[in-house]
C-alpha atoms as a PDB file:
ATOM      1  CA  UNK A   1      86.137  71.120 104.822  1.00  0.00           C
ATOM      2  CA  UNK A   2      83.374  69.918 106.447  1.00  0.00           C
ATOM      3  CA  UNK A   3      81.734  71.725 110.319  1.00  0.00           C
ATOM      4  CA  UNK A   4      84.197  71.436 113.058  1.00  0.00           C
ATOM      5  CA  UNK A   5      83.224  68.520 115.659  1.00  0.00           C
ATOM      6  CA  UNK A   6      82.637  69.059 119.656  1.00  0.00           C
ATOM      7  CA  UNK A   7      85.717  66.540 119.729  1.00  0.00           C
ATOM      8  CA  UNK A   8      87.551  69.293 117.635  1.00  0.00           C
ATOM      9  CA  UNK A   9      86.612  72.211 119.846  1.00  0.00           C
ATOM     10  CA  UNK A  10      87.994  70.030 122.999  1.00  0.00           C
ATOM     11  CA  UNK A  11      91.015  69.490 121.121  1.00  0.00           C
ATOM     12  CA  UNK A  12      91.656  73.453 120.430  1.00  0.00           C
ATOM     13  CA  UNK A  13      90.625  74.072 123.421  1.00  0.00           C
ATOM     14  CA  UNK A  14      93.666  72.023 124.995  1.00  0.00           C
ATOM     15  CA  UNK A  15      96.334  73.217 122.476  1.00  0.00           C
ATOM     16  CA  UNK A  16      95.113  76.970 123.095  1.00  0.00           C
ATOM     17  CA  UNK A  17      96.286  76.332 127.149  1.00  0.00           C
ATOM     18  CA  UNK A  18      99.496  74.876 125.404  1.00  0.00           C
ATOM     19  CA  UNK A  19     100.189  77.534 123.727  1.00  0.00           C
ATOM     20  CA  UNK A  20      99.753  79.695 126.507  1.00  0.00           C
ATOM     21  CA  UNK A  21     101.802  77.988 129.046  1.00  0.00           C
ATOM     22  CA  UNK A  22     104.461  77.697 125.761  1.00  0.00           C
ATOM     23  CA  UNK A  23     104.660  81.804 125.576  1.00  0.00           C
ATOM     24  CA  UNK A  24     104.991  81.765 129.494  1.00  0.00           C
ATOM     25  CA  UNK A  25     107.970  80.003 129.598  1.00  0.00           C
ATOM     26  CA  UNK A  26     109.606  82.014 126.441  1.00  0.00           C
ATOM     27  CA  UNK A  27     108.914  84.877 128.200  1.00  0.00           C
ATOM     28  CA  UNK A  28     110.649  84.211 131.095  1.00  0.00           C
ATOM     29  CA  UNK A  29     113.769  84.130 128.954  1.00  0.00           C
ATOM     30  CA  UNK A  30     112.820  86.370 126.534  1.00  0.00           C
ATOM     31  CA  UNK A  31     111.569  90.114 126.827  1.00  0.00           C
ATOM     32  CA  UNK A  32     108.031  90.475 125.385  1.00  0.00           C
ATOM     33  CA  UNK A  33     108.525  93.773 123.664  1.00  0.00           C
ATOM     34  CA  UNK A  34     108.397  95.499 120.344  1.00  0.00           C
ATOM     35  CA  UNK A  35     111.643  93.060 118.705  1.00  0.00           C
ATOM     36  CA  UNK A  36     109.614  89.762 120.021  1.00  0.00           C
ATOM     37  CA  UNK A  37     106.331  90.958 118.140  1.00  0.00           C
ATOM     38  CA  UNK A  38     108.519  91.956 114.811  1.00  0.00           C
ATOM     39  CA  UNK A  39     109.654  88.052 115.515  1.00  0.00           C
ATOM     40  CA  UNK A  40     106.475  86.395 115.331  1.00  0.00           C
ATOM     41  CA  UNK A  41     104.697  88.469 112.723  1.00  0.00           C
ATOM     42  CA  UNK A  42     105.822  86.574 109.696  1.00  0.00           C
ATOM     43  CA  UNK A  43     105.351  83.159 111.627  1.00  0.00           C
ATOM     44  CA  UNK A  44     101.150  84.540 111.846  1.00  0.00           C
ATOM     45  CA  UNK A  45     101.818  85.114 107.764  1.00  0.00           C
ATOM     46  CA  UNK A  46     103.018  82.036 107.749  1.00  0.00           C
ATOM     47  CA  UNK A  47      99.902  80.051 109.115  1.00  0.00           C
ATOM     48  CA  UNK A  48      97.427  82.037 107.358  1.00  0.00           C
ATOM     49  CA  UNK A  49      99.076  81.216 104.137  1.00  0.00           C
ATOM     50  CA  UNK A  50      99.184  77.400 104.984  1.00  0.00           C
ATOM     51  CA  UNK A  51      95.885  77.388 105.496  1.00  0.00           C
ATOM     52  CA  UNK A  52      95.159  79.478 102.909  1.00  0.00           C
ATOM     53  CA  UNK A  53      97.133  77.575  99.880  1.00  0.00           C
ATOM     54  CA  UNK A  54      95.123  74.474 101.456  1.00  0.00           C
ATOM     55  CA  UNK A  55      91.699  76.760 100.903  1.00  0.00           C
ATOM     56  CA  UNK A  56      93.094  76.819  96.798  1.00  0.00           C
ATOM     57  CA  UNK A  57      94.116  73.161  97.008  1.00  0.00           C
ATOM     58  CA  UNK A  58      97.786  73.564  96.723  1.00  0.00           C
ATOM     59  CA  UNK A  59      98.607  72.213  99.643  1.00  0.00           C
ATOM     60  CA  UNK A  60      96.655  68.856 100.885  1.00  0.00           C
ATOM     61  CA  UNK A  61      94.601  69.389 104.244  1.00  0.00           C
ATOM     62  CA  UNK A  62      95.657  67.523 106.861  1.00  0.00           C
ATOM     63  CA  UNK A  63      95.123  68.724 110.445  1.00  0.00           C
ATOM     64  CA  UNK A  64      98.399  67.227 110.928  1.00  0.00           C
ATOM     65  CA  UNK A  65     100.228  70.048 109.685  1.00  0.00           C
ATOM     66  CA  UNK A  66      97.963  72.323 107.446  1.00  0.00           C
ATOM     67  CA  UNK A  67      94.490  73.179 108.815  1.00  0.00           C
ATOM     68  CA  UNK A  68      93.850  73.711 112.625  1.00  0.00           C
ATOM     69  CA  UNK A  69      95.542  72.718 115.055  1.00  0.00           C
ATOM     70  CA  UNK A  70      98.195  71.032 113.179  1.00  0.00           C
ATOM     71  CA  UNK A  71      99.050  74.315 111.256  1.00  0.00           C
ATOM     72  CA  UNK A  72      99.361  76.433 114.936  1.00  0.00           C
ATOM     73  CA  UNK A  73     101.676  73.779 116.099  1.00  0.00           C
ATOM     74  CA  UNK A  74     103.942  73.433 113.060  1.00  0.00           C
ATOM     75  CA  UNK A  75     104.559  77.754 113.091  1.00  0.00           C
ATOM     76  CA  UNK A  76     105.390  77.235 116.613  1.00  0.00           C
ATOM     77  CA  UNK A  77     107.617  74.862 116.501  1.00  0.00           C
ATOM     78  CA  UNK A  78     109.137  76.335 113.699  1.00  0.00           C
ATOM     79  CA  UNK A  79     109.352  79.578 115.186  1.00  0.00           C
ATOM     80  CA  UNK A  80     111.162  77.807 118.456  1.00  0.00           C
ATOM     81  CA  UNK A  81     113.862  76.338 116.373  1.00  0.00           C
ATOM     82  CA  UNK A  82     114.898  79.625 115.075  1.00  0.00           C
ATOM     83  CA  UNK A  83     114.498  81.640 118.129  1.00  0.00           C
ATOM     84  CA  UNK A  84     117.141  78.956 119.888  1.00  0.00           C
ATOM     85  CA  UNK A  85     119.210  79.038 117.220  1.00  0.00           C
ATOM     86  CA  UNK A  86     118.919  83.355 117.346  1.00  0.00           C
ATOM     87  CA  UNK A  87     120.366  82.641 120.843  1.00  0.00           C
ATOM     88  CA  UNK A  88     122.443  80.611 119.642  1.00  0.00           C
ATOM     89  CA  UNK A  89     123.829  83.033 117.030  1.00  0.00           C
ATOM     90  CA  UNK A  90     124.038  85.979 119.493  1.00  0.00           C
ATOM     91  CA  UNK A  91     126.190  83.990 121.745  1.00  0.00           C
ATOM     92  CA  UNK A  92     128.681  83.592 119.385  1.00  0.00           C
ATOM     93  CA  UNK A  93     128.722  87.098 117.436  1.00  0.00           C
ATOM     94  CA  UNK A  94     126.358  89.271 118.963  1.00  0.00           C
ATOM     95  CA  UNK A  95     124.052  89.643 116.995  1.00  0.00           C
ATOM     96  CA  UNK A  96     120.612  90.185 118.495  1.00  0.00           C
ATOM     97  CA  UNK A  97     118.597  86.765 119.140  1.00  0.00           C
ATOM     98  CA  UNK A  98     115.407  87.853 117.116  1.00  0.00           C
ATOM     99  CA  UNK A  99     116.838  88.897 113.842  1.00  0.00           C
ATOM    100  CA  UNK A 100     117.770  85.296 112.379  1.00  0.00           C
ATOM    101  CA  UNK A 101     114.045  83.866 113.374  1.00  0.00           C
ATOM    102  CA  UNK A 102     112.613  86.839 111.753  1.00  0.00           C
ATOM    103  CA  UNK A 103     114.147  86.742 108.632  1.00  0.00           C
ATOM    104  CA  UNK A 104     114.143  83.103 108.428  1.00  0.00           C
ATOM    105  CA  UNK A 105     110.245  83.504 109.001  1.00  0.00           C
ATOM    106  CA  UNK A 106     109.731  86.173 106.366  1.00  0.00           C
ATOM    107  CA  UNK A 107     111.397  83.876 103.334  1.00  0.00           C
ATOM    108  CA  UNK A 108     109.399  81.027 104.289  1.00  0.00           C
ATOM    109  CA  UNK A 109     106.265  83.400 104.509  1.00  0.00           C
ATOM    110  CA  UNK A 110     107.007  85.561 101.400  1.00  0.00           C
ATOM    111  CA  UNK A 111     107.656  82.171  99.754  1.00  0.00           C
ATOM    112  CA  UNK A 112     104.153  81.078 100.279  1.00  0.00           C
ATOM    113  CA  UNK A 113     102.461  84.584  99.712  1.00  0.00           C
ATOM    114  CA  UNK A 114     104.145  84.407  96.672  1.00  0.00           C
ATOM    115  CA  UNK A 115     102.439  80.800  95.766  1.00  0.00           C
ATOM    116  CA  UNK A 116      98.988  82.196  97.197  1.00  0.00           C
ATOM    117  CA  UNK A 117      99.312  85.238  94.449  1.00  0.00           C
ATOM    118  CA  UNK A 118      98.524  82.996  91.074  1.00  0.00           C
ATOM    119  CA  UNK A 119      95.246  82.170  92.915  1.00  0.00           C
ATOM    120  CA  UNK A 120      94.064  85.959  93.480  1.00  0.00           C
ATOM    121  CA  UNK A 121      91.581  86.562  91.145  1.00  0.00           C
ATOM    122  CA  UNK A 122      89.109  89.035  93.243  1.00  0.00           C
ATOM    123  CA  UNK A 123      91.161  91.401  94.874  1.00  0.00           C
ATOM    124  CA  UNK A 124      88.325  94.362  94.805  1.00  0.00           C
ATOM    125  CA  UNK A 125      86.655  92.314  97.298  1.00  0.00           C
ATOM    126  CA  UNK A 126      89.832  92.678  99.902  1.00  0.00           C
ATOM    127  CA  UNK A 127      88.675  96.281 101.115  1.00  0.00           C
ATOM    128  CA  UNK A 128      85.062  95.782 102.127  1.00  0.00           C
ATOM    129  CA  UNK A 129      85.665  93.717 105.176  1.00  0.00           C
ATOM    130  CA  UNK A 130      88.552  95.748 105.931  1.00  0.00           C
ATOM    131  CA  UNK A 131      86.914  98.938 105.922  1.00  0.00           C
ATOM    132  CA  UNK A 132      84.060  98.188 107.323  1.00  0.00           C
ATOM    133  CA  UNK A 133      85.611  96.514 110.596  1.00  0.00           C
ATOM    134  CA  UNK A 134      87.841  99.751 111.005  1.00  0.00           C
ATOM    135  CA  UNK A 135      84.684 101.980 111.391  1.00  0.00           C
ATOM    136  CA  UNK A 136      83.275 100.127 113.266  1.00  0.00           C
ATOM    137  CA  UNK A 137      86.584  99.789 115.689  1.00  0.00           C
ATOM    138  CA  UNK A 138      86.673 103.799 115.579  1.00  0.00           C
ATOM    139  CA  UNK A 139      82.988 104.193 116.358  1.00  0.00           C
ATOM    140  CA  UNK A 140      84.060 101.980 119.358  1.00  0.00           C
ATOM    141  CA  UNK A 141      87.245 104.147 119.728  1.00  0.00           C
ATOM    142  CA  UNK A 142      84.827 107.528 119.873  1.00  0.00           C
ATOM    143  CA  UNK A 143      82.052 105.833 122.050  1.00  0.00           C
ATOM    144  CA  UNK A 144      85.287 105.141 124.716  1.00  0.00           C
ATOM    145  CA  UNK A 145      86.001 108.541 124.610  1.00  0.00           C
ATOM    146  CA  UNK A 146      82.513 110.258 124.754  1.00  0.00           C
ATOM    147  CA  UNK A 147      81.980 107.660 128.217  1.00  0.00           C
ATOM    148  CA  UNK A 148      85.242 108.211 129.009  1.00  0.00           C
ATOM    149  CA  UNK A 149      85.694 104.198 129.249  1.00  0.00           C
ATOM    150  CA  UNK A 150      89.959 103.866 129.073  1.00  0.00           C
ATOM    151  CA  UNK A 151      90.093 100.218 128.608  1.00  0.00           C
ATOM    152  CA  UNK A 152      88.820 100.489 125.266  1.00  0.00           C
ATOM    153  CA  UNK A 153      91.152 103.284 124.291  1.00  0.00           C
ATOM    154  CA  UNK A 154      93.902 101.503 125.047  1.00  0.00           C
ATOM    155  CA  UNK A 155      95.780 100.449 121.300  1.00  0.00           C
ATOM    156  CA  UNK A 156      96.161  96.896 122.288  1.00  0.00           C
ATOM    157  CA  UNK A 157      92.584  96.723 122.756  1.00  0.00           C
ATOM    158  CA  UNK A 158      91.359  98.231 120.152  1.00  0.00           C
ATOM    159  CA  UNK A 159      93.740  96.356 117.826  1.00  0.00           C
ATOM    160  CA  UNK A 160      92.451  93.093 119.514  1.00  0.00           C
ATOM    161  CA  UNK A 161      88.861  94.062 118.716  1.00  0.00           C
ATOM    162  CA  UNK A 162      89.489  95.306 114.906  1.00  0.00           C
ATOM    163  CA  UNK A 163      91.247  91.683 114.552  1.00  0.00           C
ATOM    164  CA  UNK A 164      87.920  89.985 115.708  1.00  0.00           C
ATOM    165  CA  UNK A 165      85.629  92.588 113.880  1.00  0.00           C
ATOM    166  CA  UNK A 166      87.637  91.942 110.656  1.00  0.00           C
ATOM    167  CA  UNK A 167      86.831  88.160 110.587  1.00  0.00           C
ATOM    168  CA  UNK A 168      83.190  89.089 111.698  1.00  0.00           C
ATOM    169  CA  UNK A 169      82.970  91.493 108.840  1.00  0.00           C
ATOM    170  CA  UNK A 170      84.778  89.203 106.230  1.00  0.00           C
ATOM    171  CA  UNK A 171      82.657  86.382 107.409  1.00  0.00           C
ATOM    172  CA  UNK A 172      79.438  87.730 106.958  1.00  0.00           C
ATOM    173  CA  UNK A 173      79.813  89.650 104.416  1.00  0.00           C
ATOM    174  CA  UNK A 174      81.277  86.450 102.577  1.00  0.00           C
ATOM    175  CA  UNK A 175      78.128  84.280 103.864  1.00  0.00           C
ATOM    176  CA  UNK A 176      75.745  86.866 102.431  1.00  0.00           C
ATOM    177  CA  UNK A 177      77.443  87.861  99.156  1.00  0.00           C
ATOM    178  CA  UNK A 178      78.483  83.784  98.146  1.00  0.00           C
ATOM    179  CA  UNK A 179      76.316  81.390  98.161  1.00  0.00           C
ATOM    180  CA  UNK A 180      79.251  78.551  98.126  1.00  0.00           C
ATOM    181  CA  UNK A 181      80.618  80.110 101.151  1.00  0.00           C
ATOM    182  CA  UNK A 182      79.250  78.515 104.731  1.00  0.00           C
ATOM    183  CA  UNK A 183      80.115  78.804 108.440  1.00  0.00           C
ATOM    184  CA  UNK A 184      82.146  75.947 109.565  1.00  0.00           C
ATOM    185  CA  UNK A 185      81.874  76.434 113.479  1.00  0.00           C
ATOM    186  CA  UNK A 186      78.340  75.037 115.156  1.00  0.00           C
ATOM    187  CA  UNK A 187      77.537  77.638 117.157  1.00  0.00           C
ATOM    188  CA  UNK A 188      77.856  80.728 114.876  1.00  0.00           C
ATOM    189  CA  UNK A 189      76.001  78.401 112.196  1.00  0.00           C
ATOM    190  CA  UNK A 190      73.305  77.664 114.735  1.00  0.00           C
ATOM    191  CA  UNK A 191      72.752  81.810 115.494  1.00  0.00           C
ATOM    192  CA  UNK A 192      72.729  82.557 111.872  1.00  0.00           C
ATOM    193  CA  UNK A 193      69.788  80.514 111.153  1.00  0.00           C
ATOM    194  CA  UNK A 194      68.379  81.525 113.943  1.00  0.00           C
ATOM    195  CA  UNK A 195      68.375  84.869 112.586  1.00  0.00           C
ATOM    196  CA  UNK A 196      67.116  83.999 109.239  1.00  0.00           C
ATOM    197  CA  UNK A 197      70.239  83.274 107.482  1.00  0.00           C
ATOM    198  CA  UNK A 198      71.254  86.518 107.807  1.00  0.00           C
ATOM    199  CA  UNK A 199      75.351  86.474 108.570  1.00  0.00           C
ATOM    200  CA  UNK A 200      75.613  90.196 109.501  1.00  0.00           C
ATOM    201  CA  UNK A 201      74.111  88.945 113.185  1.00  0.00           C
ATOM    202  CA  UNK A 202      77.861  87.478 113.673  1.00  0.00           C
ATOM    203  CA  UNK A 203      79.256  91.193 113.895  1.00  0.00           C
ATOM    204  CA  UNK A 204      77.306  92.315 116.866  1.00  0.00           C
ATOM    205  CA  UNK A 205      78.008  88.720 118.437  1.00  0.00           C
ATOM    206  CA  UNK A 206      81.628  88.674 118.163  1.00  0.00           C
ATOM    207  CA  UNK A 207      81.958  92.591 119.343  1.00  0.00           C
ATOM    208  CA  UNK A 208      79.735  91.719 122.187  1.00  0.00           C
ATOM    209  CA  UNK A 209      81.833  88.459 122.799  1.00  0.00           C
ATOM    210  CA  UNK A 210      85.214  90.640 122.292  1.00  0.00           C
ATOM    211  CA  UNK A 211      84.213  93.741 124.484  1.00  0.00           C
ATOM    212  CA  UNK A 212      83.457  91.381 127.633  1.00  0.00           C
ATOM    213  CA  UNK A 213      86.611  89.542 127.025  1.00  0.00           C
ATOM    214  CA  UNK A 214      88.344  92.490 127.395  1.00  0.00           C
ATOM    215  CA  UNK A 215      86.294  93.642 130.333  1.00  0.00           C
ATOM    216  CA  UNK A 216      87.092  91.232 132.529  1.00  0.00           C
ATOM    217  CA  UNK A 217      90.677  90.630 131.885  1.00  0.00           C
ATOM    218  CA  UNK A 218      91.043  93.991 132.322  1.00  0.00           C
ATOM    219  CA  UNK A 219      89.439  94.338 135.689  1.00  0.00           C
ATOM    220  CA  UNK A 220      91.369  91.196 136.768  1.00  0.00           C
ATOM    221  CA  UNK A 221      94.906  92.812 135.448  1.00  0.00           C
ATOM    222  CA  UNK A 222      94.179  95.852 137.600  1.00  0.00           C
ATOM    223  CA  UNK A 223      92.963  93.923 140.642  1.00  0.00           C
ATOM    224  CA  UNK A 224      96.100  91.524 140.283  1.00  0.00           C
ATOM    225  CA  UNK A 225      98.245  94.615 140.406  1.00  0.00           C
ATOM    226  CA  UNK A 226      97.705  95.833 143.776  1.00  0.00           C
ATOM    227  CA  UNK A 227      99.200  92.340 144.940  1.00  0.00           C
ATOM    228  CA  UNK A 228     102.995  91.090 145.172  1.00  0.00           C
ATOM    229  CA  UNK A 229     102.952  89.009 142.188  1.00  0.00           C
ATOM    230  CA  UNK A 230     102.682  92.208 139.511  1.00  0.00           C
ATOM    231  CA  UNK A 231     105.539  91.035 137.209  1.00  0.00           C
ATOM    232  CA  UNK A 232     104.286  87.316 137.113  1.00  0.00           C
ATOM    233  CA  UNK A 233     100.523  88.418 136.210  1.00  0.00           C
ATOM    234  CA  UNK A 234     101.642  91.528 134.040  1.00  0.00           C
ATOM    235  CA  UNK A 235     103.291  88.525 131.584  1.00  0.00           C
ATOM    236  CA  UNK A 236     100.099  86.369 131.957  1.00  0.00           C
ATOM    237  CA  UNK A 237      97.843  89.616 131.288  1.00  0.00           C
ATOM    238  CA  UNK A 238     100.010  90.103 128.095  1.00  0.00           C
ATOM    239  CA  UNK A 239     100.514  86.685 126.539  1.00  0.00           C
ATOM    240  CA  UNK A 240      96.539  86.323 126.875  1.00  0.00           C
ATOM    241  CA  UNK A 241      95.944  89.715 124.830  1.00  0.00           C
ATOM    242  CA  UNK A 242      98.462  88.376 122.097  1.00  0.00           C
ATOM    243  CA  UNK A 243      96.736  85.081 121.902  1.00  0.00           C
ATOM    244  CA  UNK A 244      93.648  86.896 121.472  1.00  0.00           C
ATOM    245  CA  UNK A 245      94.717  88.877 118.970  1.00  0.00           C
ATOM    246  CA  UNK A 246      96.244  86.058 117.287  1.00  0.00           C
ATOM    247  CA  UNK A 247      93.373  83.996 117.492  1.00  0.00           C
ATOM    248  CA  UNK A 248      91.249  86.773 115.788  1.00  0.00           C
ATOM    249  CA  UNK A 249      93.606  88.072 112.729  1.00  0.00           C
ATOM    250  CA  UNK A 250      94.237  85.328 111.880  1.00  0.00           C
ATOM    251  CA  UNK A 251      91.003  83.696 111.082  1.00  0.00           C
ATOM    252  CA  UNK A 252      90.065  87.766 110.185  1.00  0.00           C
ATOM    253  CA  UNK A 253      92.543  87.584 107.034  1.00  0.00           C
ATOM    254  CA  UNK A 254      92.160  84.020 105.926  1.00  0.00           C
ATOM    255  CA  UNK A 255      88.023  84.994 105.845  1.00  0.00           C
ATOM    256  CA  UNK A 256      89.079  88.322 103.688  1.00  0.00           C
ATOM    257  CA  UNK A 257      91.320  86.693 101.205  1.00  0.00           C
ATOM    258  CA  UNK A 258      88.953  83.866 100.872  1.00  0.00           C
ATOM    259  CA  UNK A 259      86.166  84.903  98.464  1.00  0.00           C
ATOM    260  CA  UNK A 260      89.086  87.104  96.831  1.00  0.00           C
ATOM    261  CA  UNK A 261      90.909  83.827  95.823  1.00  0.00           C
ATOM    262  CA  UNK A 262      89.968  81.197  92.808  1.00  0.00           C
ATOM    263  CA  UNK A 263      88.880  78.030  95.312  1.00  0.00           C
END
């Protein structure tokens, strides 16, 4: 795959706002809670497979349905089908709405992690960028509680950040270690040679990037909460953390598995 156009960035940028105003309106039918995030975590497996078996060339790219966006919009969609028919389901017997979409989810996931395993080939590599982006989310963790700065004790935050510092850590470690291996977005590529070529600089970046994010969207949640609209901007507040989050492990494990898998 070749680097990733302004015209492509535009185009993310839109279906990012989509998906956004998509998990408002779910969530003002369904409860965002522990059940919901059970839900969707096999539908995340499921993308980052996708675009992983298209990585191994099992699967033909084609931003359609298997590389960004396409890929997003095809696990949503999916995922929508089975949550109605969850409703659906509990209507007639009961059974809770979530349980059919997650199952469905995990077959179709396990499915394609089982495809993606006659590619693995490195799997010694797998640790490194997972290790490395959980000490540095502790030494965050510790720092927070030496300054006594709450917002980035909180366990949705700091999950948030280790999601972004894992595909920091995979990617640069990747960059450095493989010589076959290069950044696809322009700006990152445009800071690493800047800084010699040396890929590590995207760790500081992206925490810096991650830790303001988080900043601000925190100070607005709080300042939003002292008005009348509290429940309204408590589900904005939440479905912009998830898509965060989203938007960080997924990328995160795709650039971990990567150099671990025969390309």
């Amino acid at each position: 795959m070749g680097m990733y156009s302004i015209q492509d960035y535009f185009v993310y940028i839109l279906i990012l706002f989509a998906i956004i105003f998509i998990f408002l309106k779910i969530f003002e039918r369904i409860r965002l809670d522990r059940r919901f995030l059970i839900l969707i975590s096999p539908y995340v497996v499921m993308g980052i497979s996708i675009r992983l078996l298209v990585d191994v060339g099992r699967i033909e790219f084609n931003q359609l349905y298997s590389v960004t966006p396409g890929v997003y919009i095809v696990t949503i969609v999916l995922g929508l089908i089975f949550i109605s028919l969850g409703f659906l389901i509990q209507r007639l017997t009961g059974i809770d709405y979530w349980i059919l979409p997650f199952i469905s989810g995990s077959i179709i996931s396990l499915f394609l992690v089982y495809q993606l395993s006659f590619y693995l080939i490195n799997p010694g590599w797998i640790p490194y960028p997972v290790l490395l982006a959980i000490f540095i989310t502790l030494a965050i963790y510790a720092i927070s509680i030496l300054f006594k700065i709450e917002i980035f004790q909180k366990t949705s935050n700091l999950g948030i950040i280790f999601a972004h510092l894992l595909d920091g850590s995979a990617t640069s470690l990747a960059l450095d270690n493989y010589p076959n291996f290069y950044e696809e977005h322009l700006l990152p590529s445009y800071l690493i040679s800047l800084a010699g070529d040396n890929a590590f600089i995207m760790i500081p970046i992206k925490l810096s990037i991650i830790l303001l994010a988080l900043y601000f969207i925190e100070r607005w949640y709080e300042e939003e909460k002292k008005e009348n609209n509290r429940c309204k901007h408590n589900t904005l507040y939440t479905v912009i953390k998830l898509v965060i989050f989203i938007i960080g492990i997924g990328p995160g494990i795709r650039n971990t598995l990567l150099p671990a898998l025969k390309l």
